[in-house]
Structures are given as C-alpha cells and as structure tokens.
Protein backbone atom coordinates (compact mmCIF):
# COMPACT_ATOMS: atom_id res chain seq x y z
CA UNK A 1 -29.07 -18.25 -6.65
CA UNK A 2 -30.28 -15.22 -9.25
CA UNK A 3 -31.45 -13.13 -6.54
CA UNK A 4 -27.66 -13.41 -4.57
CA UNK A 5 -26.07 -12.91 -8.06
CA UNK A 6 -28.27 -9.83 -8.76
CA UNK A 7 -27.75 -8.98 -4.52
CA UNK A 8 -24.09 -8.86 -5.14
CA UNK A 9 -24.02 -6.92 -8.09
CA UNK A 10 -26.20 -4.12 -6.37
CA UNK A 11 -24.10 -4.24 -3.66
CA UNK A 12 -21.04 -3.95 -5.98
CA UNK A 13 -21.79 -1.27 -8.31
CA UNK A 14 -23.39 0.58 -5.10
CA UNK A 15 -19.81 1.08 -3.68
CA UNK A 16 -18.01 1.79 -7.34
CA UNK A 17 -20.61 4.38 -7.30
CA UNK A 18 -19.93 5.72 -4.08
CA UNK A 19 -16.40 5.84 -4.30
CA UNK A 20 -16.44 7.89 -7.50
CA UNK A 21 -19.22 10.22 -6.33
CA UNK A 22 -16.70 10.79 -3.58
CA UNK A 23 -14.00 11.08 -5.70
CA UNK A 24 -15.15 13.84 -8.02
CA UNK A 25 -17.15 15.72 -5.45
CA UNK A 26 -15.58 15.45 -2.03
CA UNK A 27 -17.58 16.24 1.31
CA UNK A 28 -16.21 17.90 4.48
CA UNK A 29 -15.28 15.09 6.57
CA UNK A 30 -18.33 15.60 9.22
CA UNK A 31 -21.25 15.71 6.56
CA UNK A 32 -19.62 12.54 4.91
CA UNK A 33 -19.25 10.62 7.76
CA UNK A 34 -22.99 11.16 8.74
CA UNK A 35 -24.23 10.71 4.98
CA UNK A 36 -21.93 7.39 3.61
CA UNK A 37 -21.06 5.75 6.93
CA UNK A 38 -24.01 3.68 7.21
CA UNK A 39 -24.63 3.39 3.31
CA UNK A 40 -21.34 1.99 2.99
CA UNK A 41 -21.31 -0.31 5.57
CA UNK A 42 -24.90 -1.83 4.58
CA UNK A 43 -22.89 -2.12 1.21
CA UNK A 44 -20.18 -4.12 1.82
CA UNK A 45 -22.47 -6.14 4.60
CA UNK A 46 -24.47 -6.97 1.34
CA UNK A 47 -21.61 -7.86 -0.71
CA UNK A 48 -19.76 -9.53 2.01
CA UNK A 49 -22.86 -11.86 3.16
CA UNK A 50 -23.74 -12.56 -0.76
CA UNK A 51 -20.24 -13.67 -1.33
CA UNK A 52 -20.71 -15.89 1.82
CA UNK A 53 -24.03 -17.70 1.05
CA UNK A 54 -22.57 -18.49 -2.46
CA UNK A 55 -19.66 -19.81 -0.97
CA UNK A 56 -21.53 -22.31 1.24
CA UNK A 57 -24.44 -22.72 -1.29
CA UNK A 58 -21.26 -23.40 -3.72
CA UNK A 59 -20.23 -26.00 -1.29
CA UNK A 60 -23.02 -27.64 -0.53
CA UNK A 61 -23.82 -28.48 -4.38
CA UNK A 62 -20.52 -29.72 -5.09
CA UNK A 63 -20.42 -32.17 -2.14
CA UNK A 64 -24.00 -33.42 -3.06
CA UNK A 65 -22.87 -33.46 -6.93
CA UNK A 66 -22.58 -37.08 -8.57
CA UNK A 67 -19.35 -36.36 -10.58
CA UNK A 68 -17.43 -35.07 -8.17
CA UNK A 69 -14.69 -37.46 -8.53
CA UNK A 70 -15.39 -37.66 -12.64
CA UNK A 71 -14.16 -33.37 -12.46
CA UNK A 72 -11.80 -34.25 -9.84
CA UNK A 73 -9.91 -36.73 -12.32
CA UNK A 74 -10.08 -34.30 -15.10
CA UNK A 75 -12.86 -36.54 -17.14
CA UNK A 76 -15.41 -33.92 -16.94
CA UNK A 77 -15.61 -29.77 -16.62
CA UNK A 78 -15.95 -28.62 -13.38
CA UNK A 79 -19.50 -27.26 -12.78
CA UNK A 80 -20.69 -23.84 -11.17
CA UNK A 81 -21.00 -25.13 -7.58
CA UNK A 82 -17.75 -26.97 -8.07
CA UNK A 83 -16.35 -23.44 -8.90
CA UNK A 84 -18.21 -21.75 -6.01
CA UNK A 85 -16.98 -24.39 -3.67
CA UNK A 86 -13.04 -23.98 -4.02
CA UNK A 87 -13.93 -20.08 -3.12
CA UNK A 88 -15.63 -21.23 -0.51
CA UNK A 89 -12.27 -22.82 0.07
CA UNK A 90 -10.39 -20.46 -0.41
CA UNK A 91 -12.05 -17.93 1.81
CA UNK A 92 -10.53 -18.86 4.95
CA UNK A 93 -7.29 -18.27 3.71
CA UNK A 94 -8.39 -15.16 2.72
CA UNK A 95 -9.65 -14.20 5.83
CA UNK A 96 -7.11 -15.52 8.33
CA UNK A 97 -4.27 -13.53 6.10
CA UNK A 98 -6.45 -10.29 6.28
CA UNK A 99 -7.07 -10.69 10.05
CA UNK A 100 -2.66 -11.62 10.12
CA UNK A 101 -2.02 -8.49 8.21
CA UNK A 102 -4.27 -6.20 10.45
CA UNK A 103 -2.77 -8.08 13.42
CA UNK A 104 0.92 -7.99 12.17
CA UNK A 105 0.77 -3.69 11.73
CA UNK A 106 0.69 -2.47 15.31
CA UNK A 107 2.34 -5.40 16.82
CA UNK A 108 5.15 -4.49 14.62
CA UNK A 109 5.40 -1.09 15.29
CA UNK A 110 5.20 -1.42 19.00
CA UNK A 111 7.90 -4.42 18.81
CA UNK A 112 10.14 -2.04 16.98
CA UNK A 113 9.08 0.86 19.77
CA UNK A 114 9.96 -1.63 22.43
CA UNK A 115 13.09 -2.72 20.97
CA UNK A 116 14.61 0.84 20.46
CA UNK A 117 14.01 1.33 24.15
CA UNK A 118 15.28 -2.25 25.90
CA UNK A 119 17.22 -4.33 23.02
CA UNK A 120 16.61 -7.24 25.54
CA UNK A 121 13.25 -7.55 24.98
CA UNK A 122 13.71 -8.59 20.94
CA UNK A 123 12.93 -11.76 21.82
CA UNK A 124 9.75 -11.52 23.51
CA UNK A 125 8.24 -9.54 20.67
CA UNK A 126 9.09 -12.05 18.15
CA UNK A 127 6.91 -14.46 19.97
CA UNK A 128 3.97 -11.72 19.69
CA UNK A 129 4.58 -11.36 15.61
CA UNK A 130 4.29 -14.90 15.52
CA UNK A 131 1.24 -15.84 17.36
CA UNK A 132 -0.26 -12.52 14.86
CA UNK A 133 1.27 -15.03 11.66
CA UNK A 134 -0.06 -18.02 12.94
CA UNK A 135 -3.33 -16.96 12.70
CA UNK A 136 -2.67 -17.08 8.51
CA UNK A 137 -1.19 -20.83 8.98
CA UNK A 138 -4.56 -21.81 10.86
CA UNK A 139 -6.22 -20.26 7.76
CA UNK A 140 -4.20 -21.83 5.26
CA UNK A 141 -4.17 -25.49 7.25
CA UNK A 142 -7.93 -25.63 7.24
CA UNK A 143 -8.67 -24.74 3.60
CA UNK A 144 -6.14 -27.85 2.70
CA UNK A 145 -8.20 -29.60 5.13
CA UNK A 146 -11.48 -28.51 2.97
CA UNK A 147 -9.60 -28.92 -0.31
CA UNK A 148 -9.02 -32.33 0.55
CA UNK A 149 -13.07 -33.38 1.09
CA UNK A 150 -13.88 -32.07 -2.33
C-alpha cells in the first residue's frame, strides 16, 4: 500500500514538473512531441493505474472489514479502506461523465451542423445527444448500486 502511495506521488509530481518545465521553457512543437509524449503518457498511466489499485485494494478492505455496519451507523470513524472504497465508488461516475463529456462535444457540434442545413432532422440528433448522456446515467446508476453493498 506504501509503495502505490509513494507510486502515485512520483507519478504526480512527475507531471507538475513537466508541465512547468514546459511552461517556462517552451519547445517547438516537433522536438516536444518526440521528447514528452511518451514520458507523459507513462505518467499519467502510473498515476491513473495507482489510483485504480487503491480504489479496488480500498474496496476490498472495507467489504472484508468487521465494522462496516458500526461506521455505516455513525458509531465508529470510518477507516482508510472505508475511505478508499467510496472512491472506488465514486470512480465510475467519474469516468462515465468524462467519457459523456468527450462524447457530448462533437455530437453537438455536428447536431447543430445538421440542423442549420435540414431543420427536420432536430429530432434525430436529439436521440444521438442522448444515447452520448446516458452513458453518465449508466455511470451514476452503478456507483448507487456499489454504494449500496458497502
């Protein structure tokens, strides 16, 4: 559990680092693409896959905790892997409303295309936008489904 605390951290500080390097002393966009591309990405793969395994190892000790329902009730404070388990709980809604947001952009802006050429078809592009929001409701429905086992 150290060594993902410390992970993250690295990985963390790595990209603050980065990003101000960048910031003070900017490349041309070649030579920085080539240089930071795949240090960035291992970065936030670091960061991204710490966060995860703390989530589920979060999880996984609050479920096999024996006063679960004693925090639950209020009788007793809520331990570390109780506190790592509702953000493993809260990640899918998380996700699901970053992955309806990226969604949401372009089918916006091609609905609005669409609809400035053939005012007819207004309907048919609301039924795109909303199959892009639903994918946030499917997020939001299963972390109440996980907040509920805990």
């Amino acid at each position: 559990m150290t060594t993902l605390i410390a992970l993250l951290t690295v990985a963390l500080l790595g990209m603050i680092a980065t990003g101000i390097y960048l910031h003070f002393r900017p490349l041309e966009a070649s030579r920085a693409r080539r240089l930071f591309k795949p240090t960035i990405g291992l970065n936030i793969a670091l960061f991204f896959g710490a966060q995860l395994v703390l989530a589920f190892v979060g999880v996984h000790d609050a479920l096999a905790a024996p006063n679960v329902e004693a925090a639950i009730s209020g009788n007793a404070e809520i331990t570390v892997g109780m506190g790592l388990a509702f953000i493993g709980i809260a990640l899918p809604t998380a996700f699901s409303t970053v992955g309806a947001g990226l969604a949401v952009g372009p089918i916006g802006a091609a609905s609005l295309a669409a609809v400035s050429e053939k005012p007819e078809m207004f309907g048919r592009t609301l039924v795109y936008l909303g199959l892009a929001e639903g994918i946030a409701i499917y997020g939001l429905v299963l972390s109440i489904l996980l907040l509920n086992r805990v």
